[in-house]
N, C-alpha and C. Protein backbone atom coordinates (compact mmCIF):
# COMPACT_ATOMS: atom_id res chain seq x y z
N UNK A 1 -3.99 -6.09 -19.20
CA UNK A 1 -3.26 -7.14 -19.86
C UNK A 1 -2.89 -6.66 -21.27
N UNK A 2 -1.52 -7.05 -21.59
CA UNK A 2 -0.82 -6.46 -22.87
C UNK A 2 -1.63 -7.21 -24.25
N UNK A 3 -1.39 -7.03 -24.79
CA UNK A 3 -2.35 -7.72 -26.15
C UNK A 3 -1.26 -8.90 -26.39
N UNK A 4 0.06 -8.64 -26.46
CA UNK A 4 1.28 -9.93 -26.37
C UNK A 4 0.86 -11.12 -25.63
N UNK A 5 0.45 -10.21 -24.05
CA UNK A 5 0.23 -11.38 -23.35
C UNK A 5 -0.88 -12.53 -23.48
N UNK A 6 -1.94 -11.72 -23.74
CA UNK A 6 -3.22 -12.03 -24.00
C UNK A 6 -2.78 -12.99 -25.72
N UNK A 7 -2.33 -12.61 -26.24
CA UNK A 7 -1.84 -13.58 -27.82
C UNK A 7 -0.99 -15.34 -27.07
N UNK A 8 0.05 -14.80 -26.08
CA UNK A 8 0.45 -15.85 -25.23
C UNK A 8 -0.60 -16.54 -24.48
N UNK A 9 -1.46 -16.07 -24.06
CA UNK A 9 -2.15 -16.82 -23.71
C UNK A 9 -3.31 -17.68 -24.64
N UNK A 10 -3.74 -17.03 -25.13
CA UNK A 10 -4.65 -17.75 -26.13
C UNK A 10 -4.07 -19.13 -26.99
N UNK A 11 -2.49 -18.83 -27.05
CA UNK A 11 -1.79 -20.32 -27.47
C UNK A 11 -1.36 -21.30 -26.67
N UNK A 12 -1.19 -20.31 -25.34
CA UNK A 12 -0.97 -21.54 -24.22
C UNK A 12 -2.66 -22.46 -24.05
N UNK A 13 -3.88 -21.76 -24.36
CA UNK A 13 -5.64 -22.37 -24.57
C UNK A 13 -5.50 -23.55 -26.12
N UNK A 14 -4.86 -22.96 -26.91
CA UNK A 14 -4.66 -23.58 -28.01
C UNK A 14 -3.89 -24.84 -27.98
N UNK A 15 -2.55 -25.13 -26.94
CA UNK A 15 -2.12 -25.92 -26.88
C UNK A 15 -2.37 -26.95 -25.94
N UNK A 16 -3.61 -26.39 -25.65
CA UNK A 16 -4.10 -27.44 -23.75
C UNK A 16 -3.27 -27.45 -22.98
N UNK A 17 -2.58 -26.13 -22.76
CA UNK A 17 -1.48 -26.09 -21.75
C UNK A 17 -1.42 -24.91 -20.87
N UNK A 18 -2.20 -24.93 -20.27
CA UNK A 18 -2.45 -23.85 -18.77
C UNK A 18 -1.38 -23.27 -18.10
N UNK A 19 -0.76 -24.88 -17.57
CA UNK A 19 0.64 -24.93 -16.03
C UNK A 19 1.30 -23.34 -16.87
N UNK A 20 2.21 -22.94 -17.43
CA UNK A 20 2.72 -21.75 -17.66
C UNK A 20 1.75 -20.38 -17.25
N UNK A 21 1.08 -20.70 -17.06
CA UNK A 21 0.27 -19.22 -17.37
C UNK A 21 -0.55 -19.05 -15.45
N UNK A 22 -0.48 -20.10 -15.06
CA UNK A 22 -0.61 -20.60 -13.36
C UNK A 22 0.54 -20.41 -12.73
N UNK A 23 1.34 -20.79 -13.82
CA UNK A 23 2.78 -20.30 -12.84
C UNK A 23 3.60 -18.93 -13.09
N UNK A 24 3.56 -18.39 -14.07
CA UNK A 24 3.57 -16.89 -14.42
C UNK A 24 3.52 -15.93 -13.23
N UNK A 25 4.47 -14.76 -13.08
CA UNK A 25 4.38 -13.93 -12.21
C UNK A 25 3.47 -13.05 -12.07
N UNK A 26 2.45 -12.63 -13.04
CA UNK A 26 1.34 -12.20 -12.94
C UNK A 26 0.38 -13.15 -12.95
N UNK A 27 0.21 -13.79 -12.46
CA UNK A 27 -0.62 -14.88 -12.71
C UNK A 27 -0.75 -15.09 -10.62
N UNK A 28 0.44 -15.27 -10.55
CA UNK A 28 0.85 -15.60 -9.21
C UNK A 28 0.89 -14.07 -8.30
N UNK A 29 0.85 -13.40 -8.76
CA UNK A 29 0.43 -11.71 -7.55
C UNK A 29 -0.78 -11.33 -8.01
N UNK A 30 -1.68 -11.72 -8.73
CA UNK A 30 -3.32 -11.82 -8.48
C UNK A 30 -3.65 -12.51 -7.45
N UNK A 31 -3.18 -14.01 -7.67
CA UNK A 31 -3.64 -15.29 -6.65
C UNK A 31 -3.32 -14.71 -5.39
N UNK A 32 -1.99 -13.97 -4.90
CA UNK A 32 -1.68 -14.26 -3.94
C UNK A 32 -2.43 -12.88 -3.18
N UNK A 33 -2.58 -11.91 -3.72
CA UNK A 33 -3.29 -10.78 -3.52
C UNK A 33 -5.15 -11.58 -3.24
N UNK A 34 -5.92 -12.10 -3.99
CA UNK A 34 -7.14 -12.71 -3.68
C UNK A 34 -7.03 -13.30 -2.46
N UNK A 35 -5.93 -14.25 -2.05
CA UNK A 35 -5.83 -14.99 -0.56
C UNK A 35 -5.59 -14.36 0.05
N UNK A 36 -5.16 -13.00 0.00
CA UNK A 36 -4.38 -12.01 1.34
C UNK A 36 -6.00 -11.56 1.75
N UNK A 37 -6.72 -11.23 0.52
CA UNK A 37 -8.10 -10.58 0.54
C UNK A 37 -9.27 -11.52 1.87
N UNK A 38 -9.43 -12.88 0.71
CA UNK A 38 -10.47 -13.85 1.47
C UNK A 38 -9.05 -15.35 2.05
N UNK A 39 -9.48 -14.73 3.37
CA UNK A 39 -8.72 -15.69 4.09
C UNK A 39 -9.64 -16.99 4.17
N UNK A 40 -10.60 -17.13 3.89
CA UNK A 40 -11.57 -18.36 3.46
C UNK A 40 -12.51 -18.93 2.82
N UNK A 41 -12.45 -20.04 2.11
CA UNK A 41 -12.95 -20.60 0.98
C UNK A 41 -14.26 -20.10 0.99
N UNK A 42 -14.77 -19.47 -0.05
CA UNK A 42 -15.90 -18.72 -0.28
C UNK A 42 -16.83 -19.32 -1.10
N UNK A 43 -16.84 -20.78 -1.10
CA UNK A 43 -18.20 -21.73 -1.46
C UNK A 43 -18.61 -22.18 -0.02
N UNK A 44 -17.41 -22.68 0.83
CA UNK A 44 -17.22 -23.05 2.30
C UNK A 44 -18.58 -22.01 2.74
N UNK A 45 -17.88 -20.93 3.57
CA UNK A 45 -18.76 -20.17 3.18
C UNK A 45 -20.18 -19.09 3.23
N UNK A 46 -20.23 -19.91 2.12
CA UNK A 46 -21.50 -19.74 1.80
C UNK A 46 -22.70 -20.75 2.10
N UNK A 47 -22.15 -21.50 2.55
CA UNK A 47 -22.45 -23.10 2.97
C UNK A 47 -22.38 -23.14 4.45
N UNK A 48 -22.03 -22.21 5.38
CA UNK A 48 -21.92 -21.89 6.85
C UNK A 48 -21.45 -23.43 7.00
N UNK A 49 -19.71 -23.02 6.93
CA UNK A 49 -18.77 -23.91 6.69
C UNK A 49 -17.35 -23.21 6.57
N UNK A 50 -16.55 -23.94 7.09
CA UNK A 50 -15.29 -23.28 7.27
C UNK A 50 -14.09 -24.23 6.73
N UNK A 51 -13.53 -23.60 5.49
CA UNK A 51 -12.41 -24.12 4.60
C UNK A 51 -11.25 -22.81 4.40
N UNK A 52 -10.38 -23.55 4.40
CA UNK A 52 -9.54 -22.32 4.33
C UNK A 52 -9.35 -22.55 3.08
N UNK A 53 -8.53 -20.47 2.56
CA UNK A 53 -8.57 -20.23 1.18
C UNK A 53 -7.51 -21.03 0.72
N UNK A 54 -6.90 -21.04 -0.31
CA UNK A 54 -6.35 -22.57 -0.33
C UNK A 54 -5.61 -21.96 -2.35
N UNK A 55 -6.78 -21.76 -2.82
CA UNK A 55 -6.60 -21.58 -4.56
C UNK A 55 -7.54 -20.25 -4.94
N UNK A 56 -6.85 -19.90 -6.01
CA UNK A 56 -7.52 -18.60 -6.88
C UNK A 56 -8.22 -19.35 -7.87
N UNK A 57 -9.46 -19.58 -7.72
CA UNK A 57 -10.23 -19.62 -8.13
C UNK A 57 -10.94 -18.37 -9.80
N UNK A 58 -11.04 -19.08 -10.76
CA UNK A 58 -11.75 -18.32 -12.09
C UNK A 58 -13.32 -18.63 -12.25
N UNK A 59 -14.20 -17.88 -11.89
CA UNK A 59 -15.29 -18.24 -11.97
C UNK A 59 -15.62 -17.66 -13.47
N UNK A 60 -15.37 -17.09 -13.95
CA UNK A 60 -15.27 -16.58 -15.45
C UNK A 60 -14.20 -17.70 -16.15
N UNK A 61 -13.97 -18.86 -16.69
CA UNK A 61 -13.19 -19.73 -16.87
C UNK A 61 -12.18 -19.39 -17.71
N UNK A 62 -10.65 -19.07 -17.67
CA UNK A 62 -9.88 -18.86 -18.57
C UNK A 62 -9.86 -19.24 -19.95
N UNK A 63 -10.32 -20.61 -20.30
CA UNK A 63 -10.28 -21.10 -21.61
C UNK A 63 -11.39 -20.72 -22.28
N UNK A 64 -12.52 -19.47 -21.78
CA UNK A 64 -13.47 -19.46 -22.23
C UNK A 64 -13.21 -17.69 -22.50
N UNK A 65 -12.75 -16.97 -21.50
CA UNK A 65 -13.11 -15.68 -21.14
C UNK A 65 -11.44 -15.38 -21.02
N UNK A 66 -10.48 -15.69 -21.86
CA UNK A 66 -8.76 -15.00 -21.46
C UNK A 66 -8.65 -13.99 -21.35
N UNK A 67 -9.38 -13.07 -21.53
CA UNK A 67 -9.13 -11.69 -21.44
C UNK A 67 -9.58 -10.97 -20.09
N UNK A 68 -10.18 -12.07 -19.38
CA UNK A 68 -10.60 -12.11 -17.86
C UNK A 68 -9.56 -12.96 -16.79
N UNK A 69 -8.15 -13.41 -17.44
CA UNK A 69 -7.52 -14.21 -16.90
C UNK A 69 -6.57 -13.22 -15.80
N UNK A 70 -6.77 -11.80 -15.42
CA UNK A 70 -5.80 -11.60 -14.86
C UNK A 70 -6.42 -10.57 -14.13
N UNK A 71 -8.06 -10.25 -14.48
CA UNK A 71 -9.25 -9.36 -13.48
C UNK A 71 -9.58 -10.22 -12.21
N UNK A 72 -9.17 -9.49 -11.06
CA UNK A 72 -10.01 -10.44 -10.16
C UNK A 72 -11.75 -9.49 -10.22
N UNK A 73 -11.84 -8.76 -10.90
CA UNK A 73 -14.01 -8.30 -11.17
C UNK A 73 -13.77 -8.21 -12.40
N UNK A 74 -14.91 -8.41 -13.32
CA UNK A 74 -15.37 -8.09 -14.92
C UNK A 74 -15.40 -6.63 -14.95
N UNK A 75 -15.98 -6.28 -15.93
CA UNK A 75 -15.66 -4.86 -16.57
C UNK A 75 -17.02 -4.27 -15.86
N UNK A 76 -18.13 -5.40 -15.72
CA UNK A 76 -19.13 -5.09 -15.12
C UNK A 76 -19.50 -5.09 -13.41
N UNK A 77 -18.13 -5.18 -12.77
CA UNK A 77 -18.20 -5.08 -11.36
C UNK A 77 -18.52 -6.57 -10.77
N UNK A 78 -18.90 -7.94 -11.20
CA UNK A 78 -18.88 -8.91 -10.99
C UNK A 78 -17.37 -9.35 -10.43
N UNK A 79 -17.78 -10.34 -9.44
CA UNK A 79 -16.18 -10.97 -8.98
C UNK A 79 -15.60 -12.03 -10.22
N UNK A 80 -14.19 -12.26 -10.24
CA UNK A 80 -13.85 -12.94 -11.26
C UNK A 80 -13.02 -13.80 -10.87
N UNK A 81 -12.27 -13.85 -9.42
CA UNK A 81 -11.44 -14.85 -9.11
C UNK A 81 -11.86 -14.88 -7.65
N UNK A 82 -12.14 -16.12 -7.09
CA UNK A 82 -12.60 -15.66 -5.68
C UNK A 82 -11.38 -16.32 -4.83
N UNK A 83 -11.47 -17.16 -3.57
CA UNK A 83 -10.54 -18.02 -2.85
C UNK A 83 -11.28 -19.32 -2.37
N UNK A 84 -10.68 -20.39 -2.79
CA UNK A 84 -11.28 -21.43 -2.47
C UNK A 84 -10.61 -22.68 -1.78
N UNK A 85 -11.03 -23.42 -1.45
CA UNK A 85 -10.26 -24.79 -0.52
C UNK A 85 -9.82 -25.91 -1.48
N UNK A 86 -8.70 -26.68 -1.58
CA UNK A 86 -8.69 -27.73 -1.87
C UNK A 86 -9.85 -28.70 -2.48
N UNK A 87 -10.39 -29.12 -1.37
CA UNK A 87 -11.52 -29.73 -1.51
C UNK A 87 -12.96 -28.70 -1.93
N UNK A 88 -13.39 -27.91 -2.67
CA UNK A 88 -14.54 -27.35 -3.06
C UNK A 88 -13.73 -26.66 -4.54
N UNK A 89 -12.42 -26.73 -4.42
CA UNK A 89 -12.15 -26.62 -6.39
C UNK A 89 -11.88 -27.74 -7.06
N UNK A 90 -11.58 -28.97 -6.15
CA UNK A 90 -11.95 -30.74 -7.03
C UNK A 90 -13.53 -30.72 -7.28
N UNK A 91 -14.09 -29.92 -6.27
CA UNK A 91 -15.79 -30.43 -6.86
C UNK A 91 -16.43 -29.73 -8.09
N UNK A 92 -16.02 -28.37 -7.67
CA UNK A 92 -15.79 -27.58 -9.22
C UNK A 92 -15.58 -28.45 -10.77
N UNK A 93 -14.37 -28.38 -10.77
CA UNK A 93 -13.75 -29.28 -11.80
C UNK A 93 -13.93 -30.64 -11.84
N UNK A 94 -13.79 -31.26 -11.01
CA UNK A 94 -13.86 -32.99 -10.82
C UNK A 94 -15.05 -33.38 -10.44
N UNK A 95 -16.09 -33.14 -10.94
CA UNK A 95 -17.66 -33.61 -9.98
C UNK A 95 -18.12 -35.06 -9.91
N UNK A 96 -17.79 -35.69 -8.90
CA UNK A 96 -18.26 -36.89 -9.05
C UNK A 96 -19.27 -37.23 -9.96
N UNK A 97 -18.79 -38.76 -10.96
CA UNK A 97 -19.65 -38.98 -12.27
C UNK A 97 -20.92 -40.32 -11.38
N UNK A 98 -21.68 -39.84 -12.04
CA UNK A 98 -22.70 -40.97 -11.17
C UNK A 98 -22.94 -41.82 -12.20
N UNK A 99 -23.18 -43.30 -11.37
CA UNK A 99 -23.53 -44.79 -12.33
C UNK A 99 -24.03 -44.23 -13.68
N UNK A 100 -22.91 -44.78 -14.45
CA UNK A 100 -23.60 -44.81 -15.97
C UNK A 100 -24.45 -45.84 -16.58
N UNK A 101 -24.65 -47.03 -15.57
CA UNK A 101 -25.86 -48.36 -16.14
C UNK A 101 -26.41 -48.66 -15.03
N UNK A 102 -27.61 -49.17 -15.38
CA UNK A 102 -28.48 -49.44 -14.40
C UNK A 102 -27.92 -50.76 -13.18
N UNK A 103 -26.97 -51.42 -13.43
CA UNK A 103 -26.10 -52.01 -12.29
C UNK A 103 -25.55 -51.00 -11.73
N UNK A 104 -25.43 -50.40 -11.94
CA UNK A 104 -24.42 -49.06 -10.70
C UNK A 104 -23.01 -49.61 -10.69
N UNK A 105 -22.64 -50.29 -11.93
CA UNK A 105 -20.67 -50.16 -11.53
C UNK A 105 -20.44 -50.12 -13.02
């Protein structure tokens, strides 16, 4: 990754604005290269469960680690983008919030 890009990106983190950098042509021949790789959701799985791959997944989180936004492994041989389903990257990100008062609503 160019140091330009990596500066672009760090303002697209700065501006809370991702969608550009998801939709980017390098952005998009990682993803599509990871799904050619794991034809199935790899929390699925691991879970002896069957989801198809679906999303490129950042287990190293972009807004945290940008300079990992375009490795599918770390520098240390760790995976960095895996393939995941629909439903197991809402649970990721979206985790159901449980009752916040003791009525439960």
């Amino acid at each position: 990754m160019t140091e330009k890009y990596l500066n672009w990106l760090r303002g697209l983190i700065e501006d809370n604005n991702l969608a550009p950098f998801y939709q980017s042509r390098e952005f998009r021949r990682i993803s599509d290269r990871v799904l050619k790789e794991q034809k199935e959701c790899q929390i699925c799985k691991q879970e002896h469960r069957y989801g198809p791959a679906e999303i490129a997944h950042h287990i190293f989180r972009v807004r945290e680690h940008p300079e990992l936004a375009l490795s599918v492994y770390t520098p240390d041989g760790a995976r960095n983008i895996i393939a995941v389903c629909k439903k197991c990257h809402n649970k990721i990100h979206f985790p159901k919030r449980r009752y916040m008062n003791a009525e439960k609503w």
